[in-house]
C-alpha atoms as a PDB file:
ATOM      1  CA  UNK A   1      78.319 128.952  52.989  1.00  0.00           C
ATOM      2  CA  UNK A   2      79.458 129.007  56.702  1.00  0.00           C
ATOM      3  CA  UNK A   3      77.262 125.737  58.778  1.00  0.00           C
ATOM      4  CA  UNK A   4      75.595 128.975  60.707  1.00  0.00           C
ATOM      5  CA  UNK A   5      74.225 130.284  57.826  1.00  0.00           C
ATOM      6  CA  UNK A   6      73.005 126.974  56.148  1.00  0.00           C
ATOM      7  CA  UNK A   7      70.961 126.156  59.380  1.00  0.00           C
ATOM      8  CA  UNK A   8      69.586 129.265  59.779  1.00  0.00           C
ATOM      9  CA  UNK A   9      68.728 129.107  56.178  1.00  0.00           C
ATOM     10  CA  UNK A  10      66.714 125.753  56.672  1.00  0.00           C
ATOM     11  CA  UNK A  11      65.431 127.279  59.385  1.00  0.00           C
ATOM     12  CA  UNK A  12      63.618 129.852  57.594  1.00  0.00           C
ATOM     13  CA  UNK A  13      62.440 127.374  54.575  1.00  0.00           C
ATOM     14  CA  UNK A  14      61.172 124.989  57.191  1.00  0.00           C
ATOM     15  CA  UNK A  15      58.734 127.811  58.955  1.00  0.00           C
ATOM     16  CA  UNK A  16      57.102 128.313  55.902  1.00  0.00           C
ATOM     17  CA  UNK A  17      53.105 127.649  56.788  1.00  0.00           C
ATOM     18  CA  UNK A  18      54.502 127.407  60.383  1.00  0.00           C
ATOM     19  CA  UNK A  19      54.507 130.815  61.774  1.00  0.00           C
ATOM     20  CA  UNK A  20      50.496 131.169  62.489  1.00  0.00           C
ATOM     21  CA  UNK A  21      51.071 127.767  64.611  1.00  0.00           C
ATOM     22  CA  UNK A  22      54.292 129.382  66.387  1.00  0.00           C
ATOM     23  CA  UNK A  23      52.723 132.542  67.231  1.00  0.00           C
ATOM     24  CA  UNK A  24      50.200 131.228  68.936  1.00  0.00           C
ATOM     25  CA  UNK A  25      52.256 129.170  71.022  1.00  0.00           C
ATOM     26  CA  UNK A  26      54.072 131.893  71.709  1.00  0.00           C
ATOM     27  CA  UNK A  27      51.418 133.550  73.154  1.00  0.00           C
ATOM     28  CA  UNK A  28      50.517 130.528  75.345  1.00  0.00           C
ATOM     29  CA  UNK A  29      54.032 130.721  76.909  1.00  0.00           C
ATOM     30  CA  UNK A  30      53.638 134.027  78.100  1.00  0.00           C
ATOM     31  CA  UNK A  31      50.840 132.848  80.013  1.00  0.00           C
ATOM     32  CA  UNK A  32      53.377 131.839  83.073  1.00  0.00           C
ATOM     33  CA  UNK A  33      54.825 135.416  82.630  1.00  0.00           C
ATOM     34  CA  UNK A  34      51.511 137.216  82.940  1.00  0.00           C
ATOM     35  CA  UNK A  35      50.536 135.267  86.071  1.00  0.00           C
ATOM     36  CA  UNK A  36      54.004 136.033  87.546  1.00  0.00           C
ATOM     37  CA  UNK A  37      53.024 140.020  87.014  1.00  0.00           C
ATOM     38  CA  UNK A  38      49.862 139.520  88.886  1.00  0.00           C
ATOM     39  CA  UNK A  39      51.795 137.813  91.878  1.00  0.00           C
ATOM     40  CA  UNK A  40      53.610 140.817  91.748  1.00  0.00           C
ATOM     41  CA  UNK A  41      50.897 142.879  92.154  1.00  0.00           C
ATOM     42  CA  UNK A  42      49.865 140.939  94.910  1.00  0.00           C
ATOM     43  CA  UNK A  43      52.612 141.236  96.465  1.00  0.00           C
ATOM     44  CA  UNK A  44      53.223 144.604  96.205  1.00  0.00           C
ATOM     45  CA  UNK A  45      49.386 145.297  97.370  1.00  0.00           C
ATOM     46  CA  UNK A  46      50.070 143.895 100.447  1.00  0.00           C
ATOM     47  CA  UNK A  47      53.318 145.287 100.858  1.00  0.00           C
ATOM     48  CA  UNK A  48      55.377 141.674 100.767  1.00  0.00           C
ATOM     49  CA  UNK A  49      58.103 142.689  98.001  1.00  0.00           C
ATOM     50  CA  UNK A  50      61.420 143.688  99.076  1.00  0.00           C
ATOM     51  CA  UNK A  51      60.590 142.394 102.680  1.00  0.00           C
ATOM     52  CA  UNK A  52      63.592 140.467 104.587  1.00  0.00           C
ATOM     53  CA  UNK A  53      63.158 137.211 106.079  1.00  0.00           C
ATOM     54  CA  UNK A  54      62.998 138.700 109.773  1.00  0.00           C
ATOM     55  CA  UNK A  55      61.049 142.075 108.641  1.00  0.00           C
ATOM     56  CA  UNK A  56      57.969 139.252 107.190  1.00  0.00           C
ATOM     57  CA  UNK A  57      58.337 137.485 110.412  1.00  0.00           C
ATOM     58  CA  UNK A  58      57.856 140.500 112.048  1.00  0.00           C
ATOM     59  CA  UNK A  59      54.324 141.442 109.660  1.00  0.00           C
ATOM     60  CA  UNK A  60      53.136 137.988 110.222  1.00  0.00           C
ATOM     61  CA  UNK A  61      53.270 138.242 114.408  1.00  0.00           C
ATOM     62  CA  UNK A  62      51.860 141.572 113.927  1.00  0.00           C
ATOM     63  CA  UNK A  63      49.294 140.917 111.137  1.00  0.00           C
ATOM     64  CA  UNK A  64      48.256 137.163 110.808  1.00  0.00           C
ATOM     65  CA  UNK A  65      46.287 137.127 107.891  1.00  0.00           C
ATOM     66  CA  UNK A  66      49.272 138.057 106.384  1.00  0.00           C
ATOM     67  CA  UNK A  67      51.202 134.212 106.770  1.00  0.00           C
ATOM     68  CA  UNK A  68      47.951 133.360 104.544  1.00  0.00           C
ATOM     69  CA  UNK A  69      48.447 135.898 102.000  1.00  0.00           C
ATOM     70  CA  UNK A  70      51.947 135.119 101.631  1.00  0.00           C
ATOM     71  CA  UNK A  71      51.804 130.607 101.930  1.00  0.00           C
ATOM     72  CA  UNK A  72      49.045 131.356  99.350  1.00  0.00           C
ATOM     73  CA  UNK A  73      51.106 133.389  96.416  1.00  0.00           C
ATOM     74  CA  UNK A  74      54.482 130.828  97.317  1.00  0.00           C
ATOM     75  CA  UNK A  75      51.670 128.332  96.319  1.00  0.00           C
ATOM     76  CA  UNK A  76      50.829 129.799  93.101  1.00  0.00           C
ATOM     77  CA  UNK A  77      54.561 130.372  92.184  1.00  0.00           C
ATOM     78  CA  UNK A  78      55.006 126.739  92.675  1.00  0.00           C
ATOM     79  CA  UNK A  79      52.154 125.277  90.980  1.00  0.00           C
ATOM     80  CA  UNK A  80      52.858 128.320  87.891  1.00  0.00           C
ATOM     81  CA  UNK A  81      56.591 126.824  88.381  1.00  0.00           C
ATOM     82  CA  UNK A  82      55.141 123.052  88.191  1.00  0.00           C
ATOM     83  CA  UNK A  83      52.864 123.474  85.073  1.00  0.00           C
ATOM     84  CA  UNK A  84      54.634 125.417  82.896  1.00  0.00           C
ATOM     85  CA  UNK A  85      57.587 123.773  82.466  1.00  0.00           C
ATOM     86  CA  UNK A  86      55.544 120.946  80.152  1.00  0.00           C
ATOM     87  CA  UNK A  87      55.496 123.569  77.815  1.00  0.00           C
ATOM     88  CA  UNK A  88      59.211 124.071  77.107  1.00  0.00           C
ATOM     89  CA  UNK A  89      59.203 120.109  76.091  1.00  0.00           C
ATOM     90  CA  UNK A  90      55.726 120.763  73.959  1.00  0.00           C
ATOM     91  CA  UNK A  91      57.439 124.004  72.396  1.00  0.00           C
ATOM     92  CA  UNK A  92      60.934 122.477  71.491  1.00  0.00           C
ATOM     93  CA  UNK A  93      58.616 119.215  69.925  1.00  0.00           C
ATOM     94  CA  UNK A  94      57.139 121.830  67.472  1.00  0.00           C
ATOM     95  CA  UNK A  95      60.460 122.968  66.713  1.00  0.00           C
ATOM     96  CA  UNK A  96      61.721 119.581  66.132  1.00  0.00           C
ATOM     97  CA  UNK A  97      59.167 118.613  63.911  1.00  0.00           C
ATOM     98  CA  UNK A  98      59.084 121.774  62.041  1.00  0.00           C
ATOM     99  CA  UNK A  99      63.143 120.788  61.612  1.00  0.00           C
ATOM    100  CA  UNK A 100      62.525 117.625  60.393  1.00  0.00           C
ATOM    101  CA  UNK A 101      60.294 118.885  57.520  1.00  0.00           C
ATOM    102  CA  UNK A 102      56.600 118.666  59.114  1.00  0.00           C
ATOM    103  CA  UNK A 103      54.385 121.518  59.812  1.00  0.00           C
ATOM    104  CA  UNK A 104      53.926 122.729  63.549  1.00  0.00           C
ATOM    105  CA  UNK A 105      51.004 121.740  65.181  1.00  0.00           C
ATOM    106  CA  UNK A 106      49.404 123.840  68.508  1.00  0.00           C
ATOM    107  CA  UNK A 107      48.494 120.743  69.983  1.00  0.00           C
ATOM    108  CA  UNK A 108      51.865 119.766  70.386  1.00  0.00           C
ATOM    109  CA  UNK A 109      52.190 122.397  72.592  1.00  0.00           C
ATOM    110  CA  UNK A 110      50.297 120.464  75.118  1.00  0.00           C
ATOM    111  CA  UNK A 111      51.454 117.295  74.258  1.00  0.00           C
ATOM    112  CA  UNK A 112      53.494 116.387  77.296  1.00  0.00           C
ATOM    113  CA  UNK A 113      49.974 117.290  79.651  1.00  0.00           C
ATOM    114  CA  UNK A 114      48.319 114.271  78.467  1.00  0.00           C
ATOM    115  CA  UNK A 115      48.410 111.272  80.746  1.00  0.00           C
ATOM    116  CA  UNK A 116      51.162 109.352  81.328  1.00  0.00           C
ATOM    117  CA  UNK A 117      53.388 111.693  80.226  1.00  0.00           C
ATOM    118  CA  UNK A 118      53.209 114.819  82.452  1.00  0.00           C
ATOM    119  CA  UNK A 119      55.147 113.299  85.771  1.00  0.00           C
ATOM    120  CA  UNK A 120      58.250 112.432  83.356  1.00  0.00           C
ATOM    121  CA  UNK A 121      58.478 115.599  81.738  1.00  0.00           C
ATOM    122  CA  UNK A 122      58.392 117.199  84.875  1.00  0.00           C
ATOM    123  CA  UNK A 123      60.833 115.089  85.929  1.00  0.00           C
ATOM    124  CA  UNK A 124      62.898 115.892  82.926  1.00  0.00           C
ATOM    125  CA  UNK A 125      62.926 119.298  83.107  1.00  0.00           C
ATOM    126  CA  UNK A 126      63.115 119.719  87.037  1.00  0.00           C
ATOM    127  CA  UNK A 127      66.540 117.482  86.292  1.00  0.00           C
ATOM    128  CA  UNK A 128      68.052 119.773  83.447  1.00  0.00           C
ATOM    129  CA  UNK A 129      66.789 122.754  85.036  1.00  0.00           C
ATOM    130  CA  UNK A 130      68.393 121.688  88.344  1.00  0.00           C
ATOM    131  CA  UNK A 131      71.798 120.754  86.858  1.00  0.00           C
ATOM    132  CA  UNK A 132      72.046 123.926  85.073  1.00  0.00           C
ATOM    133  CA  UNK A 133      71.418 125.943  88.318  1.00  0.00           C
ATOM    134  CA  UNK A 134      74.328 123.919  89.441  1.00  0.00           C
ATOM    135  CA  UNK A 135      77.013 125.108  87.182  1.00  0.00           C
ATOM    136  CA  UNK A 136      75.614 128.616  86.443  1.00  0.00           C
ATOM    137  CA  UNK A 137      75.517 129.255  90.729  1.00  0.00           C
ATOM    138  CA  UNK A 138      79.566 127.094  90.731  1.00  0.00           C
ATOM    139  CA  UNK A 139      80.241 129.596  87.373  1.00  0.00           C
ATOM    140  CA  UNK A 140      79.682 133.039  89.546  1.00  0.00           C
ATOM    141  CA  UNK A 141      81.359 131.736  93.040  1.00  0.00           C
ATOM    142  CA  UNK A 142      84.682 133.399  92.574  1.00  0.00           C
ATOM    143  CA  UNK A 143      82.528 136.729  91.598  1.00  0.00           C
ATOM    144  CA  UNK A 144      80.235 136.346  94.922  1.00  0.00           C
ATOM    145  CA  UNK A 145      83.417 136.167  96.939  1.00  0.00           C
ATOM    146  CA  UNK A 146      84.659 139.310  95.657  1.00  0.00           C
ATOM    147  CA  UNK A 147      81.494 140.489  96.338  1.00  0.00           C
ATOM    148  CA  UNK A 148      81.158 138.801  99.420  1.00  0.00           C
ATOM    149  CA  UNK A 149      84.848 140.468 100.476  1.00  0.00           C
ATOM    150  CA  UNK A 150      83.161 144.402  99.532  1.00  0.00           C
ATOM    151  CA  UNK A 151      80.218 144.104 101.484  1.00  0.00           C
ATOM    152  CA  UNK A 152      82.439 143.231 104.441  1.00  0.00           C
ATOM    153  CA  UNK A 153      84.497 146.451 104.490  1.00  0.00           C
ATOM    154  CA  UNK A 154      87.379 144.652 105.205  1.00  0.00           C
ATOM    155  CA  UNK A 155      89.497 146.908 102.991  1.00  0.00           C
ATOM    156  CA  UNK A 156      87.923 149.893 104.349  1.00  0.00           C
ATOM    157  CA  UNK A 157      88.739 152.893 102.173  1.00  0.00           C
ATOM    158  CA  UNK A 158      90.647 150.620  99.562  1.00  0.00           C
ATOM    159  CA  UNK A 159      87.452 148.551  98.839  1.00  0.00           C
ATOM    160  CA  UNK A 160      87.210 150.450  95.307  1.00  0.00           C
ATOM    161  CA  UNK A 161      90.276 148.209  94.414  1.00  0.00           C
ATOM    162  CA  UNK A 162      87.391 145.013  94.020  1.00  0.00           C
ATOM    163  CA  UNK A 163      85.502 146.991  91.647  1.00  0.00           C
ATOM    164  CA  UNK A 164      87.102 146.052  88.246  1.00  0.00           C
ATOM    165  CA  UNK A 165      87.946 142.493  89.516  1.00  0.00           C
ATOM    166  CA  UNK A 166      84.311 141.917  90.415  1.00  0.00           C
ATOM    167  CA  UNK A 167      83.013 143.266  87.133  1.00  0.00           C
ATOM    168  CA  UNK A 168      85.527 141.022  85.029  1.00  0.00           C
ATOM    169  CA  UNK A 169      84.826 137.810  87.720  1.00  0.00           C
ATOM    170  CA  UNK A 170      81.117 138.275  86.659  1.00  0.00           C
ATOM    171  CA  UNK A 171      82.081 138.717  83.092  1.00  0.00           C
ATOM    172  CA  UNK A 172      83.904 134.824  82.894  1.00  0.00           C
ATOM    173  CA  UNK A 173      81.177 134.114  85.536  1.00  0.00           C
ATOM    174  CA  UNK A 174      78.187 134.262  82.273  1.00  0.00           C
ATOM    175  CA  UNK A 175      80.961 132.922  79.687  1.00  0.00           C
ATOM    176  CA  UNK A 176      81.480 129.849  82.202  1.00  0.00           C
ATOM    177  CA  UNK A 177      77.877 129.786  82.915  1.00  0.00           C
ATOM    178  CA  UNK A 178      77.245 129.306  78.785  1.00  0.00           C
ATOM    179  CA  UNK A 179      80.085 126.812  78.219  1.00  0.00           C
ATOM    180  CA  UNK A 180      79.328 124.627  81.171  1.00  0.00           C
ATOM    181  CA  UNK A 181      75.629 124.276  80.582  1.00  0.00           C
ATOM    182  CA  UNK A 182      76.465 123.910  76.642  1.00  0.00           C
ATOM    183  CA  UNK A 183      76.490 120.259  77.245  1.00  0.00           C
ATOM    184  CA  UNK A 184      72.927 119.714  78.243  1.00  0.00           C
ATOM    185  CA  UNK A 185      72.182 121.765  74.672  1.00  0.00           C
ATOM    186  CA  UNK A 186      70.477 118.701  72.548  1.00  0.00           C
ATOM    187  CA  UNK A 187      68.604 116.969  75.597  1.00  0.00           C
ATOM    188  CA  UNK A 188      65.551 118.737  74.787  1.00  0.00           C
ATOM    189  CA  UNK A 189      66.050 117.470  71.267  1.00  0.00           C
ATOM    190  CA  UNK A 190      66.611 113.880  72.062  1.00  0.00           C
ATOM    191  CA  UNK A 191      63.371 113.906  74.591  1.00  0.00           C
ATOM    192  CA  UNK A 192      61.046 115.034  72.039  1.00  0.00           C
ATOM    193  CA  UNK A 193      61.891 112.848  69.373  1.00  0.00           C
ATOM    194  CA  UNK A 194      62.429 109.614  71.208  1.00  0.00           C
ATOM    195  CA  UNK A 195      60.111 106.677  71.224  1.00  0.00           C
ATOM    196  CA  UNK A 196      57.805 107.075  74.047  1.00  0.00           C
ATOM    197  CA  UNK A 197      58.744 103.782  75.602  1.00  0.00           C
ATOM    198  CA  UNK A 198      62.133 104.998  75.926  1.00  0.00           C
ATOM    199  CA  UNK A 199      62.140 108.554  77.610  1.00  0.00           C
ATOM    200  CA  UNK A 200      64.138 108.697  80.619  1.00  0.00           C
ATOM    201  CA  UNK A 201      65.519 112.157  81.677  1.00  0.00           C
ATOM    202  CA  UNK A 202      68.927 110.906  83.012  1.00  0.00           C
ATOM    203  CA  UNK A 203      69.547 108.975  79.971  1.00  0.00           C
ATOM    204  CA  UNK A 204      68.918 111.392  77.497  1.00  0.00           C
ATOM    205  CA  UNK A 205      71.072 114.166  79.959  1.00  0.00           C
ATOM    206  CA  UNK A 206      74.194 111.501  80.023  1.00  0.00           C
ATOM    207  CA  UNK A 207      73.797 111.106  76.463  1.00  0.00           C
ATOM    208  CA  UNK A 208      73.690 114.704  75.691  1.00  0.00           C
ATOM    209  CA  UNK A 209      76.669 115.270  77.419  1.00  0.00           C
ATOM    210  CA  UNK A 210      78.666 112.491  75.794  1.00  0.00           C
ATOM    211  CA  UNK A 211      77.489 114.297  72.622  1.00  0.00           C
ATOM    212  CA  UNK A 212      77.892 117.355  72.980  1.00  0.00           C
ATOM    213  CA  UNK A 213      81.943 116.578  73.728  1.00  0.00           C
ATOM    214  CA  UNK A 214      83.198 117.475  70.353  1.00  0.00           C
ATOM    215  CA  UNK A 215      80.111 119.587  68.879  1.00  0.00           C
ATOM    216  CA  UNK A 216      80.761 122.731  72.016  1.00  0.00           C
ATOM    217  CA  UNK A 217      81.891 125.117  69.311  1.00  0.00           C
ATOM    218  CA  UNK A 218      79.762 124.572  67.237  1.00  0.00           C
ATOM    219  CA  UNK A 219      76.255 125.077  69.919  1.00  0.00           C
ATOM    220  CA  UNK A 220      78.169 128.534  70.695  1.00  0.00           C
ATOM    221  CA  UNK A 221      79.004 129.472  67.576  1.00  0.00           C
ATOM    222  CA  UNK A 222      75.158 129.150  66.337  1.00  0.00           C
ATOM    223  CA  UNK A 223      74.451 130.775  69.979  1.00  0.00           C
ATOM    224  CA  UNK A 224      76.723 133.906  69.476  1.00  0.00           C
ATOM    225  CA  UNK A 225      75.359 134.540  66.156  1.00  0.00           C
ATOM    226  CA  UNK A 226      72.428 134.616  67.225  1.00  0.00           C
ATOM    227  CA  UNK A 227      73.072 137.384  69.814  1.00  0.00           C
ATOM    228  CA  UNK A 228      71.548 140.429  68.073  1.00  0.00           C
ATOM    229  CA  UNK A 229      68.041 138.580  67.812  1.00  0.00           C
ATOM    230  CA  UNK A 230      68.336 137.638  71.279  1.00  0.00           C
ATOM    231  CA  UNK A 231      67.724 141.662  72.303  1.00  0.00           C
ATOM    232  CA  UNK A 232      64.677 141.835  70.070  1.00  0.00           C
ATOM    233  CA  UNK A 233      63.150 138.792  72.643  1.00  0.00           C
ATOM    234  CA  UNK A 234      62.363 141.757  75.320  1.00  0.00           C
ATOM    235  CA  UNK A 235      59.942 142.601  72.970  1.00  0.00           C
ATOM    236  CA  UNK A 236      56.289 141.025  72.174  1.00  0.00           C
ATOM    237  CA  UNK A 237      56.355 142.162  68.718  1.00  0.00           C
ATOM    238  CA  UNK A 238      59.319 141.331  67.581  1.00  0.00           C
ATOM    239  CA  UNK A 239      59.461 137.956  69.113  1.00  0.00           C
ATOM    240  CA  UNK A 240      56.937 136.621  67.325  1.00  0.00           C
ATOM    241  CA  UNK A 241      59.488 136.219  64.550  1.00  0.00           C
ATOM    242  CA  UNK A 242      62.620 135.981  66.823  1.00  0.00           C
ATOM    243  CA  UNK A 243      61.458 132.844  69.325  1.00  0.00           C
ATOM    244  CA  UNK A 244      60.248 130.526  66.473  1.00  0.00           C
ATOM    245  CA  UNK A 245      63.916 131.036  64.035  1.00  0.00           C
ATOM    246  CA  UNK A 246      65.399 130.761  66.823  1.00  0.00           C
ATOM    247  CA  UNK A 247      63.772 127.535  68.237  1.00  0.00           C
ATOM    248  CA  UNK A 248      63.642 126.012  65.017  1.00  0.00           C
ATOM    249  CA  UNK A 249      66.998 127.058  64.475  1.00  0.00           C
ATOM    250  CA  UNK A 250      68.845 125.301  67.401  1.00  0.00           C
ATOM    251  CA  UNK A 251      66.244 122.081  66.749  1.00  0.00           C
ATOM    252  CA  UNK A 252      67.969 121.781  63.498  1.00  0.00           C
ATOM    253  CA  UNK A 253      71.683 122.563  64.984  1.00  0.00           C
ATOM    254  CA  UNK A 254      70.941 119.454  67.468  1.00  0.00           C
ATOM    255  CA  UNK A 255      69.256 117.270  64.528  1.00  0.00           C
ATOM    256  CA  UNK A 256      72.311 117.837  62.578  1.00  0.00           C
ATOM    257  CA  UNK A 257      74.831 117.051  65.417  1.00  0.00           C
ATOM    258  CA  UNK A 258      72.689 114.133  66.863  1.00  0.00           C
ATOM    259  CA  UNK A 259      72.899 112.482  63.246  1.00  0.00           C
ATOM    260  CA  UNK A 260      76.546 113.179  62.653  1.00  0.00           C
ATOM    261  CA  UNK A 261      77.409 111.908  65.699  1.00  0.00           C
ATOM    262  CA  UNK A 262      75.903 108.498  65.046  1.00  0.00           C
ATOM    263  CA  UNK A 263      76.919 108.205  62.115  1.00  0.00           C
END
């Protein structure tokens, strides 16, 4: 029995009595989602999507209610932004526990909004979140230059020559993206299942990295096998089932490689 299929195997015993708990948090974290439709709807109601930076200049001299409309919904995709991200942190801590042989509870879910510890899982997750925008926007430059280089004309009729490049560039630009943010794989792990006295984001990031030197093929092994689930996420229904063997899943991947390691 291959380590892929043991975990996932663990996985599935562990969610026993688990799913009711799961499915309702899944439910909650489409909550962001659903509010990000309505924006869209606003925005589309007042005509705002699509708009370039000089053509919504241009509506605002013309229209001023408009610089309300629009200050008001980059508002609400900030503060949607702000207070959602708590519940990655409060959805990986059911995972972890349910990994570590306790049933999930919903109220972990909103663990991380009780006081004193909102700000520093913010903080947490604005730092992960911001390194891996880092190397996934560094893992795609070479494919915006080509890109950059067809848009210009520069080649005039031979532009057509850029088109395979700039399709395999984008290609290694996702596998790069995947490798490179690998390393920040069990820092969600660590965070939820430290000692509160002892949570700080940039040590639980260096410490991630430092262990996820020698464990890289293992994350994307578990990750690639995983890929045919990862289409049924697009869907409500199946999800349900997906997001939870999934999450619990990769909890008990990093469990596993957090214990090896220090051992």
């Amino acid at each position: 029995m291959t380590a892929n299929v043991l975990i996932k195997k663990q996985a599935k015993e562990y969610l026993q009595g688990s799913w009711a708990a799961f499915a309702a948090a899944f439910f909650v974290m489409l909550v962001p989602l659903a509010l990000a439709n309505v924006i869209e709807t606003v925005m589309v109601f007042f005509d705002l999507d699509g708009l370039a930076s000089a053509e919504l200049s241009q509506r605002v001299a013309d229209e001023p209610y408009i610089s309300a409309v629009a200050a008001a919904v980059a508002l609400v995709i900030l503060l949607v932004f702000v207070f959602s991200l708590p519940l990655t942190s409060g959805f990986f801590r059911m995972a972890a526990a349910v990994a570590n042989g306790k049933t999930a509870q919903c109220s972990d879910l909103f663990y991380y909004y009780e006081k004193g510890r909102f700000v520093g899982t913010l903080g947490f997750n604005l730092s992960l979140a911001l390194r891996r925008i880092l190397w996934t926007l560094l893992s795609f430059v070479p494919a915006a230059i080509c890109v950059c280089v067809y848009s210009t004309g520069v080649l005039g009729s031979y532009s057509w020559v850029l088109a395979i490049p700039g399709v395999i560039l984008m290609t290694l630009g996702i596998v790069l993206s995947v490798v490179l943010n690998s390393r920040y794989f069990p820092a969600q792990y660590l965070y939820v299942t430290a000692d509160e006295e002892s949570r700080q984001a940039k040590d639980f990031i260096t410490l991630s990295v430092a262990l996820m030197k020698g464990n890289k093929k293992r994350y994307l092994s578990l990750l690639l096998s995983f890929l045919p689930w990862l289409a049924l996420t697009f869907f409500i229904l199946p999800g349900l089932y997906t997001v939870p063997y999934m999450a619990v899943s990769f909890a008990n991947s990093a469990k596993w490689i957090c214990g090896s390691t220090a051992e």
